[in-house]
PDB file of N, CA and C in Angstrom:
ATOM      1  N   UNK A   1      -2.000 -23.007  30.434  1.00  0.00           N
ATOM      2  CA  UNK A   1      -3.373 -23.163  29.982  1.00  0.00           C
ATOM      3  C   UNK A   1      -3.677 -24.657  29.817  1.00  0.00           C
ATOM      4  N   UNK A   2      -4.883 -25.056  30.486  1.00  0.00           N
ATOM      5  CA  UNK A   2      -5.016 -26.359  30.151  1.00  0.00           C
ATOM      6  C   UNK A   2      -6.215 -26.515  28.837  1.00  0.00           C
ATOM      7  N   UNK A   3      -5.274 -27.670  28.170  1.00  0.00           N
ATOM      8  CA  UNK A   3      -5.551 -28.667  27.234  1.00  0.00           C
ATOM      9  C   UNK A   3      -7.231 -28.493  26.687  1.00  0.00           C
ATOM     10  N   UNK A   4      -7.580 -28.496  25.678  1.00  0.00           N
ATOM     11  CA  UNK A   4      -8.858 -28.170  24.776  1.00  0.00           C
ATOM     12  C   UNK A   4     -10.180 -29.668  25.605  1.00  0.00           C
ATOM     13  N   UNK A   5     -11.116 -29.746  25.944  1.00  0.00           N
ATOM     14  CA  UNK A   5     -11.461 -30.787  26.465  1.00  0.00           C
ATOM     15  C   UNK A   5     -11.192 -32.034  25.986  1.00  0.00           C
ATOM     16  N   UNK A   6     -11.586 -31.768  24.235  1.00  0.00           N
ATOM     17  CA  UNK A   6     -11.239 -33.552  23.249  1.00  0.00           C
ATOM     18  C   UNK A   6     -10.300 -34.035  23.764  1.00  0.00           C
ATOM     19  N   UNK A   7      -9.005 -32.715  23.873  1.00  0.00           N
ATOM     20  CA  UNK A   7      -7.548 -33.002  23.770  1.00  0.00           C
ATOM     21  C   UNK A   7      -7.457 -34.231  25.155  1.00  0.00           C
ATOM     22  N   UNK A   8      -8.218 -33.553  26.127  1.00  0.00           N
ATOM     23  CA  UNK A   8      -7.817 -34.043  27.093  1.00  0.00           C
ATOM     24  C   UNK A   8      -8.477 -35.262  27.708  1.00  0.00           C
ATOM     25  N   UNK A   9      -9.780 -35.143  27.060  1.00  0.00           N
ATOM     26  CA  UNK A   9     -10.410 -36.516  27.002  1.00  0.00           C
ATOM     27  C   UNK A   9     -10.106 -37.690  26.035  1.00  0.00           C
ATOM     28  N   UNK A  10      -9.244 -37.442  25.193  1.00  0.00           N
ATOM     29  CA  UNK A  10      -8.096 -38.284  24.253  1.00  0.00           C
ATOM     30  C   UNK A  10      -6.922 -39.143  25.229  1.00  0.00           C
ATOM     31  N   UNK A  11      -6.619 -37.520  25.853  1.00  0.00           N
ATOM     32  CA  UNK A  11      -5.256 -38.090  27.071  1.00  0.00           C
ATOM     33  C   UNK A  11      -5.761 -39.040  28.047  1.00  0.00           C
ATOM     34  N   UNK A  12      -6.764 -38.882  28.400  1.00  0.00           N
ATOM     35  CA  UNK A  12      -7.613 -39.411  29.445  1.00  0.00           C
ATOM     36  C   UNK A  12      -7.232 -41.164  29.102  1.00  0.00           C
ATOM     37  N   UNK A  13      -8.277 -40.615  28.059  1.00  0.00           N
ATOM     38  CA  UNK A  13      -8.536 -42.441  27.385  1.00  0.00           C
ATOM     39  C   UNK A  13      -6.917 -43.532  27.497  1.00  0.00           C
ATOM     40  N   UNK A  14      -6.301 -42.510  26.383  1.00  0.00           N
ATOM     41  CA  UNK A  14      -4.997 -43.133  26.112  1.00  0.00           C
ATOM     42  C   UNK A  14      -4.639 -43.715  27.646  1.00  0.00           C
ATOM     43  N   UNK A  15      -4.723 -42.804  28.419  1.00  0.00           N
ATOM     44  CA  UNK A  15      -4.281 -43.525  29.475  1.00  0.00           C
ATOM     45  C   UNK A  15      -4.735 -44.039  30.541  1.00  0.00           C
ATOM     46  N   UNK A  16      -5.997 -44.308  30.842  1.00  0.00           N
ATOM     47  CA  UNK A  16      -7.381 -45.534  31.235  1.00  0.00           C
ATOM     48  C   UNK A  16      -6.734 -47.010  30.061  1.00  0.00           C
ATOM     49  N   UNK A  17      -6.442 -46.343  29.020  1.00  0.00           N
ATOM     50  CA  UNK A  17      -6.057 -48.117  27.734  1.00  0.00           C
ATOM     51  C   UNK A  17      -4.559 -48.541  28.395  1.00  0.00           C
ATOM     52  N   UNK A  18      -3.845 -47.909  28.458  1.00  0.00           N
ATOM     53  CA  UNK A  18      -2.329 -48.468  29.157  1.00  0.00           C
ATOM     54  C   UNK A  18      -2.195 -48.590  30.204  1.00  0.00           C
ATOM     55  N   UNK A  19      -3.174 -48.045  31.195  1.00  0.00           N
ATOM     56  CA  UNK A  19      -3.386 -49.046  32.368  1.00  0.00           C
ATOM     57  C   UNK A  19      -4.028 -50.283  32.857  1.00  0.00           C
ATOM     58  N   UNK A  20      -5.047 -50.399  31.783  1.00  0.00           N
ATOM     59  CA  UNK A  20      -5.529 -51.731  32.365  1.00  0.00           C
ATOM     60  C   UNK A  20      -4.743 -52.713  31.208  1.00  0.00           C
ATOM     61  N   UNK A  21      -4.065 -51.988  29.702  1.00  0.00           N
ATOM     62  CA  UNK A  21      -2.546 -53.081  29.414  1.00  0.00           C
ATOM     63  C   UNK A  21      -2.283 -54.047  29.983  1.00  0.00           C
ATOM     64  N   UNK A  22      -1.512 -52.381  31.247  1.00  0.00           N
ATOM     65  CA  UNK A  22      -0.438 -53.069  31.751  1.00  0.00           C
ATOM     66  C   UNK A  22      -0.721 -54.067  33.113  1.00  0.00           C
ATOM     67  N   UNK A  23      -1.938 -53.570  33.457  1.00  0.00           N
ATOM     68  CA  UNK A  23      -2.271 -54.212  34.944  1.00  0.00           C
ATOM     69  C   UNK A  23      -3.285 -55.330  34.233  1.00  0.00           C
ATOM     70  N   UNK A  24      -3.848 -55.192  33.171  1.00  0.00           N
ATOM     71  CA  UNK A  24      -4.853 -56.434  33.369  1.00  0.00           C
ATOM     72  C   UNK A  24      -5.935 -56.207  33.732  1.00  0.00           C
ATOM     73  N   UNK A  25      -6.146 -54.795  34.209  1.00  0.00           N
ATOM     74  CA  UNK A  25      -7.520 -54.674  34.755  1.00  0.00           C
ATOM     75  C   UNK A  25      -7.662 -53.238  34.914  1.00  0.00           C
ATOM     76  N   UNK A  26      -9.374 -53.690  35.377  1.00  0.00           N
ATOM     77  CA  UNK A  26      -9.739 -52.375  34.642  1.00  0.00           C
ATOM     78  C   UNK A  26      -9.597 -51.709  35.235  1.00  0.00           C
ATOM     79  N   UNK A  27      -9.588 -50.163  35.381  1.00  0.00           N
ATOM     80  CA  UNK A  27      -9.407 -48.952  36.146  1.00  0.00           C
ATOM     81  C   UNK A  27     -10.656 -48.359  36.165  1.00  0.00           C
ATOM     82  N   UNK A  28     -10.648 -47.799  37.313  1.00  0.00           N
ATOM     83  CA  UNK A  28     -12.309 -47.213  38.055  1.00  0.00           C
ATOM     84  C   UNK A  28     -11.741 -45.883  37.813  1.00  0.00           C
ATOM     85  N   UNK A  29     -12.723 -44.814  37.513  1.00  0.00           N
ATOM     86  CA  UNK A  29     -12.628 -43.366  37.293  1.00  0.00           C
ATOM     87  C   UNK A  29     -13.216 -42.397  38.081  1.00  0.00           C
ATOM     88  N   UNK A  30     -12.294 -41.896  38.985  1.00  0.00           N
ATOM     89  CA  UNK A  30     -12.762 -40.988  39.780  1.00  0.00           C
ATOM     90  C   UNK A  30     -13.350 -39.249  39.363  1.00  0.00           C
ATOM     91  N   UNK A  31     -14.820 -39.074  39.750  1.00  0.00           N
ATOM     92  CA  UNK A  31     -15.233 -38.013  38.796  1.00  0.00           C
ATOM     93  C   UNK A  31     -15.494 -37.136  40.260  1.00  0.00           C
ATOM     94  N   UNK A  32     -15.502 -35.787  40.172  1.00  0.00           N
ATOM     95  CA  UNK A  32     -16.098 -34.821  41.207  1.00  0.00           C
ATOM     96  C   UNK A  32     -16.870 -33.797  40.478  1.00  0.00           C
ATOM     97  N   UNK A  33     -17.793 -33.100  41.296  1.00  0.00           N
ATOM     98  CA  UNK A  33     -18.140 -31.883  40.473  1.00  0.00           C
ATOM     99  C   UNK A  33     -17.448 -31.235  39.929  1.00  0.00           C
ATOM    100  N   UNK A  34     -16.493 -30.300  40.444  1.00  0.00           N
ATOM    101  CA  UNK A  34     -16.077 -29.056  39.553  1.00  0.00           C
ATOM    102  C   UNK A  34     -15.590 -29.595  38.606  1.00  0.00           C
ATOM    103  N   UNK A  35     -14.527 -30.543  38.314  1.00  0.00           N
ATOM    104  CA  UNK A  35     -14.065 -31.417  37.181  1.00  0.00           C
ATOM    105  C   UNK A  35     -15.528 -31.821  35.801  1.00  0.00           C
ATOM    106  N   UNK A  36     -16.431 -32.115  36.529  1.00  0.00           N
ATOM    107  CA  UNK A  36     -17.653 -32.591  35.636  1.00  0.00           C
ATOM    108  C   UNK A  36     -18.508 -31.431  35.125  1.00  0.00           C
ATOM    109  N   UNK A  37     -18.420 -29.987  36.195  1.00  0.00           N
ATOM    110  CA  UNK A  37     -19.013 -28.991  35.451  1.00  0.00           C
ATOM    111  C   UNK A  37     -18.166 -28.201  34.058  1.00  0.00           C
ATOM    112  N   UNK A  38     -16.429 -28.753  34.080  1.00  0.00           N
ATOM    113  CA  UNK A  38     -15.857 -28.068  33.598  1.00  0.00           C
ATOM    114  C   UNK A  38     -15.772 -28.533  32.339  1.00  0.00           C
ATOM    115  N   UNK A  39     -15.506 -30.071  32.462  1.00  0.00           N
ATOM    116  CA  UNK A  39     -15.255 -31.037  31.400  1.00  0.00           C
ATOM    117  C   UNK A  39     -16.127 -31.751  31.323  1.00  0.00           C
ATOM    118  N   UNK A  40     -17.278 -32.381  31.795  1.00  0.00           N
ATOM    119  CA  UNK A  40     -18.282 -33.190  31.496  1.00  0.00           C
ATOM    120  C   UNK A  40     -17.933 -34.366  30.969  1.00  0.00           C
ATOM    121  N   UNK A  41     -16.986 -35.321  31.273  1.00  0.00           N
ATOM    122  CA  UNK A  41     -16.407 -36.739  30.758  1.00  0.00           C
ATOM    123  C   UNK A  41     -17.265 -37.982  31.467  1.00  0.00           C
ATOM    124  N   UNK A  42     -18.590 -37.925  32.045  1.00  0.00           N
ATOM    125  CA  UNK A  42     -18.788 -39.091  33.037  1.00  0.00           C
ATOM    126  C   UNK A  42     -19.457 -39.747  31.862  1.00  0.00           C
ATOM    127  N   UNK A  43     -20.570 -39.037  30.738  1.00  0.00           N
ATOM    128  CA  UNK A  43     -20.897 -40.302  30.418  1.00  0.00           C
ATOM    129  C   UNK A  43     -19.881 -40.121  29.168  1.00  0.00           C
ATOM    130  N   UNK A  44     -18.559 -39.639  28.557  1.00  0.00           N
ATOM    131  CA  UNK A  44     -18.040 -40.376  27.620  1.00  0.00           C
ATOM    132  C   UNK A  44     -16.739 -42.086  28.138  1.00  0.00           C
ATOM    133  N   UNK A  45     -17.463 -41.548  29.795  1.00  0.00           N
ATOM    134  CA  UNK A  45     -16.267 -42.722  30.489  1.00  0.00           C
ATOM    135  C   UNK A  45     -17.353 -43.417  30.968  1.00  0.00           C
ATOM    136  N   UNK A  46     -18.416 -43.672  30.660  1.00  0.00           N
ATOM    137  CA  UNK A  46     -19.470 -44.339  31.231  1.00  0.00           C
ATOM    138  C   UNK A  46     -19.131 -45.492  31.022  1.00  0.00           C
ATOM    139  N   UNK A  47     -18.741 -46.343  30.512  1.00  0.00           N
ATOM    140  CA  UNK A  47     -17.794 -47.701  29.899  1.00  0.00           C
ATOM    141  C   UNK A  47     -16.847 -48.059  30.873  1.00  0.00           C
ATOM    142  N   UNK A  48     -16.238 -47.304  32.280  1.00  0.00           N
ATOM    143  CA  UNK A  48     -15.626 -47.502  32.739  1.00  0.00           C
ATOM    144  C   UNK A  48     -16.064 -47.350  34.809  1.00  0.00           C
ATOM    145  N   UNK A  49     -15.978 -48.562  35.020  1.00  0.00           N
ATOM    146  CA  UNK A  49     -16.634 -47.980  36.180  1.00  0.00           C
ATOM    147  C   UNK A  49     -16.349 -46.560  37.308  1.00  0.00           C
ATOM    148  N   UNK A  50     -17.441 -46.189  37.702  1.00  0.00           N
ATOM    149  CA  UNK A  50     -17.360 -44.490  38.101  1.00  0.00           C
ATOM    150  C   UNK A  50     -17.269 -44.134  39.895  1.00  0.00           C
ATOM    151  N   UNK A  51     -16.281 -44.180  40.388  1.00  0.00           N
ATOM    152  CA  UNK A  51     -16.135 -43.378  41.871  1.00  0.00           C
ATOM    153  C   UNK A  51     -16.776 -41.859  41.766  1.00  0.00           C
ATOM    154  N   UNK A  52     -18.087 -41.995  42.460  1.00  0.00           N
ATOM    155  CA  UNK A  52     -18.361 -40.348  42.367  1.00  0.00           C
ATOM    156  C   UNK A  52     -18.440 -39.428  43.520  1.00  0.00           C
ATOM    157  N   UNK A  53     -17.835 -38.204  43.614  1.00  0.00           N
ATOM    158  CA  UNK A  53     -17.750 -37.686  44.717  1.00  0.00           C
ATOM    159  C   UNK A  53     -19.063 -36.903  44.251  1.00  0.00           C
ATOM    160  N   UNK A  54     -20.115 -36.886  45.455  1.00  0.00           N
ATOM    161  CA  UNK A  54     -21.053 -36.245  45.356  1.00  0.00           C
ATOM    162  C   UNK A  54     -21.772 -35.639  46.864  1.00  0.00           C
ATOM    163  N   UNK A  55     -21.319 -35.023  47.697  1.00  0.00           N
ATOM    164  CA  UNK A  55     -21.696 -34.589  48.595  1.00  0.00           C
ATOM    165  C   UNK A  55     -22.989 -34.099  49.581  1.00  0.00           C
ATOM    166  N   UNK A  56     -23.859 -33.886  48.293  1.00  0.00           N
ATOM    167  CA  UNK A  56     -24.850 -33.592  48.651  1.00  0.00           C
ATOM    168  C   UNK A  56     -25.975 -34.698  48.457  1.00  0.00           C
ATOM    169  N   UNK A  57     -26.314 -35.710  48.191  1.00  0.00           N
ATOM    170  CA  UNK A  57     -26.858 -36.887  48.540  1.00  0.00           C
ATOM    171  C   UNK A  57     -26.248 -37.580  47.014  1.00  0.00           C
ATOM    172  N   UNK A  58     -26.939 -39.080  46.994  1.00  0.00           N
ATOM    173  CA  UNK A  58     -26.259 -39.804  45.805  1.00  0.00           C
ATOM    174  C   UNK A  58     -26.324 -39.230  44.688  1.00  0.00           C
ATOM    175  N   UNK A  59     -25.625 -39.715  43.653  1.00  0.00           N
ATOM    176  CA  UNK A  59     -25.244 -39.321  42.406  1.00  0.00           C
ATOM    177  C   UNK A  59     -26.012 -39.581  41.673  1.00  0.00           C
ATOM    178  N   UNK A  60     -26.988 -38.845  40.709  1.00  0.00           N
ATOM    179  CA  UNK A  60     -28.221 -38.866  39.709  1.00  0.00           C
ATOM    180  C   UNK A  60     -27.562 -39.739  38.168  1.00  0.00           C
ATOM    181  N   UNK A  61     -26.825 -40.660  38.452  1.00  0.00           N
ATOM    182  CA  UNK A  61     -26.180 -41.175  37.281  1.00  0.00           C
ATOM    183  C   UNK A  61     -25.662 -42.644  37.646  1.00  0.00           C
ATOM    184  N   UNK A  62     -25.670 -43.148  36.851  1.00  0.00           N
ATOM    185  CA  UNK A  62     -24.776 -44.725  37.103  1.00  0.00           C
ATOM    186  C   UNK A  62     -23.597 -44.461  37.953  1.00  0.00           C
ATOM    187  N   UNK A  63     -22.979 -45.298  38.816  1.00  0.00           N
ATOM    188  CA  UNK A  63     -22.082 -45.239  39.668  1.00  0.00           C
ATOM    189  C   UNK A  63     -21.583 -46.493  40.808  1.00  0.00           C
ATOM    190  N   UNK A  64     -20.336 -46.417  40.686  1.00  0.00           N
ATOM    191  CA  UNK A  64     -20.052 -48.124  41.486  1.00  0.00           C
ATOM    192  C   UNK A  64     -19.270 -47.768  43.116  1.00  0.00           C
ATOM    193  N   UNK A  65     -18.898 -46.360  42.945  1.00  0.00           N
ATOM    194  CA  UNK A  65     -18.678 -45.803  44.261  1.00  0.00           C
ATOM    195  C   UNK A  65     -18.876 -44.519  44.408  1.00  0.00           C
ATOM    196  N   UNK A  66     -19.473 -44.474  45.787  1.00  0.00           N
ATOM    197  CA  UNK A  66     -20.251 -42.783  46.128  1.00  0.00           C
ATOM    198  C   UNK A  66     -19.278 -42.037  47.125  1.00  0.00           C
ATOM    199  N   UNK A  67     -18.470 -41.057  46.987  1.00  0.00           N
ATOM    200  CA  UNK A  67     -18.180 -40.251  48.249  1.00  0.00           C
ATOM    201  C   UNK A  67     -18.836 -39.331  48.684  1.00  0.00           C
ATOM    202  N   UNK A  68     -19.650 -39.863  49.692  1.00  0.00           N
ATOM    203  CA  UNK A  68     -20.873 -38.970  49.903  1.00  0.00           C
ATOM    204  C   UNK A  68     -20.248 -38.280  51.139  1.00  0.00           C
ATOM    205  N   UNK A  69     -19.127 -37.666  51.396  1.00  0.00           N
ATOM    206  CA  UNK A  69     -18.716 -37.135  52.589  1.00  0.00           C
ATOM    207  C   UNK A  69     -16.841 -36.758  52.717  1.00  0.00           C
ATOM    208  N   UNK A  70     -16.495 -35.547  52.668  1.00  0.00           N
ATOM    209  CA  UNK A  70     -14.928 -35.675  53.080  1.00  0.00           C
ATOM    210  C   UNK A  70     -14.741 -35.429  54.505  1.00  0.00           C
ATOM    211  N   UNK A  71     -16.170 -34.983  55.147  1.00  0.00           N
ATOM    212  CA  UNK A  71     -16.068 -34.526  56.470  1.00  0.00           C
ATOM    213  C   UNK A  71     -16.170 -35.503  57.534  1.00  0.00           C
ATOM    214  N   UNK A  72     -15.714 -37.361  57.147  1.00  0.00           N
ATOM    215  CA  UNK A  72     -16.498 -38.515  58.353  1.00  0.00           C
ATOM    216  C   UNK A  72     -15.055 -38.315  59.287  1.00  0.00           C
ATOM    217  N   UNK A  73     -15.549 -39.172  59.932  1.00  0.00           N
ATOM    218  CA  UNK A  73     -14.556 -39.676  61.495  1.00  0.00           C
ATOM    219  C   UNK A  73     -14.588 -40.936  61.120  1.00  0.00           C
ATOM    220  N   UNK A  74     -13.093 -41.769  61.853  1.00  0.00           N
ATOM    221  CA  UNK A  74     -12.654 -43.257  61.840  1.00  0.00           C
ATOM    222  C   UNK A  74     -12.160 -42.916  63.285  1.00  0.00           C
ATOM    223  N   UNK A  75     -12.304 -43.924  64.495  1.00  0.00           N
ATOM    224  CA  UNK A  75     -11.557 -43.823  65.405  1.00  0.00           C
ATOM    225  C   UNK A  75      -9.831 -44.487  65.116  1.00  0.00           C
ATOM    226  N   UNK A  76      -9.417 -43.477  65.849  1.00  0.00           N
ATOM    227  CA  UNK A  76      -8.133 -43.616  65.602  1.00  0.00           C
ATOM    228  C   UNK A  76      -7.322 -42.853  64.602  1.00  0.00           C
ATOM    229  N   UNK A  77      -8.167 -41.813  63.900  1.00  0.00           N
ATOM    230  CA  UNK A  77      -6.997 -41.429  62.714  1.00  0.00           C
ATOM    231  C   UNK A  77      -7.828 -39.729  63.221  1.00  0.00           C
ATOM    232  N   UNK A  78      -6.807 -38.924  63.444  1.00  0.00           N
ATOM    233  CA  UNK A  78      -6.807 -37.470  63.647  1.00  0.00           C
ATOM    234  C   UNK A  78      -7.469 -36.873  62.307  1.00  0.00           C
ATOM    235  N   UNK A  79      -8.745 -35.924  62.309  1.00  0.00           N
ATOM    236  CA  UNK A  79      -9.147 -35.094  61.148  1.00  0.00           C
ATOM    237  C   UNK A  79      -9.998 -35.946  60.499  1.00  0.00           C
ATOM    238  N   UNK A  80     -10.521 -35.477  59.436  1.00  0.00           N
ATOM    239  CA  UNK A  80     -11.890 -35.612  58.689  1.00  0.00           C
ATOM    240  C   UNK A  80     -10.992 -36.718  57.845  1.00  0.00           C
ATOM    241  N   UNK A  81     -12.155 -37.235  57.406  1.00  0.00           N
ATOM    242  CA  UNK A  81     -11.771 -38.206  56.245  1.00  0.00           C
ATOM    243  C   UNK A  81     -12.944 -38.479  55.528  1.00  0.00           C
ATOM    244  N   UNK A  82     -12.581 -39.230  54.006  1.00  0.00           N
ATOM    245  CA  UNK A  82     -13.872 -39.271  53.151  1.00  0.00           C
ATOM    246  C   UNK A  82     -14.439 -40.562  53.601  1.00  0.00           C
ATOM    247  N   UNK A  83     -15.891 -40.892  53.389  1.00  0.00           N
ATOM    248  CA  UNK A  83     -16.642 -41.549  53.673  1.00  0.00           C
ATOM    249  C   UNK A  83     -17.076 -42.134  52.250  1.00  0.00           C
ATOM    250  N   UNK A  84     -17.103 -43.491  51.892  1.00  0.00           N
ATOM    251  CA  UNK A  84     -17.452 -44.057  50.773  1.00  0.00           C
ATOM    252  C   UNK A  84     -18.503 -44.890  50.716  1.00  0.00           C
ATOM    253  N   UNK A  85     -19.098 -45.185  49.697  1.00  0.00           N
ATOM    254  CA  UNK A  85     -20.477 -46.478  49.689  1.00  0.00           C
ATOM    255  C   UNK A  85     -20.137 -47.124  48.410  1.00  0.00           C
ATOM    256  N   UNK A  86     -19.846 -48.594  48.321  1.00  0.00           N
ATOM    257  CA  UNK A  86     -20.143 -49.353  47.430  1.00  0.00           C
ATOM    258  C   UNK A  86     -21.282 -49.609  46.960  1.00  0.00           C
ATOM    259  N   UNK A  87     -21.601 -49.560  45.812  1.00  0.00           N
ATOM    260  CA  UNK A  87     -22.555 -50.754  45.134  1.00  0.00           C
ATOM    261  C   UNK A  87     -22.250 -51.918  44.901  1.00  0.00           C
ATOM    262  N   UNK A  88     -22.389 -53.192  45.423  1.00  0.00           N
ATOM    263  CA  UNK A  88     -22.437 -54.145  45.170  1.00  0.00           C
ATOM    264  C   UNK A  88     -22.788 -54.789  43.478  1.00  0.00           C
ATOM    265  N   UNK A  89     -22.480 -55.477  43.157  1.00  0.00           N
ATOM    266  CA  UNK A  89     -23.140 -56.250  41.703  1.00  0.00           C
ATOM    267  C   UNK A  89     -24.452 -56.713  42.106  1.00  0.00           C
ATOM    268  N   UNK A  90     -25.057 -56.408  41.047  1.00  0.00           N
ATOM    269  CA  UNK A  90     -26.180 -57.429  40.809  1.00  0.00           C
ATOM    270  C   UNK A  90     -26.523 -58.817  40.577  1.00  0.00           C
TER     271      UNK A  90
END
């Protein structure tokens, strides 16, 4: 059985804080739907910049990367792959 949401948005944190410790920097948080319908953590991680997989056009929320696609093509690499969009800084 998994973990009560707090519980796990506690675990979360704790360990988003000991990674950028240990690296110095910050860590980007990768969110998808079913994860966000289940647990809803984007805006208590809103503080942290957000990779969002969102498939069906951009993401209705703050966001510093979009996977708007797992279905693209790269020449040269066999099978689907995800397709990403930066936001640039302002």
């Amino acid at each position: 059985m998994p973990p009560a949401p707090d519980v796990l948005l506690a675990e979360v944190r704790a360990f988003l804080d000991r990674v950028e410790t240990l690296t110095g920097r910050e860590p980007v948080v990768y969110l998808y739907p079913e994860f966000e319908a289940r647990f809803g953590f984007a805006d208590d991680l809103r503080a942290y910049r957000q990779w969002v997989r969102s498939l069906d056009g951009p993401p209705d929320r703050a966001w510093w990367m979009w996977q708007q696609t797992d279905s693209g093509s790269v020449a040269g690499i066999a099978g689907p792959v995800d397709v990403n969009v930066a936001r640039l800084p302002e």
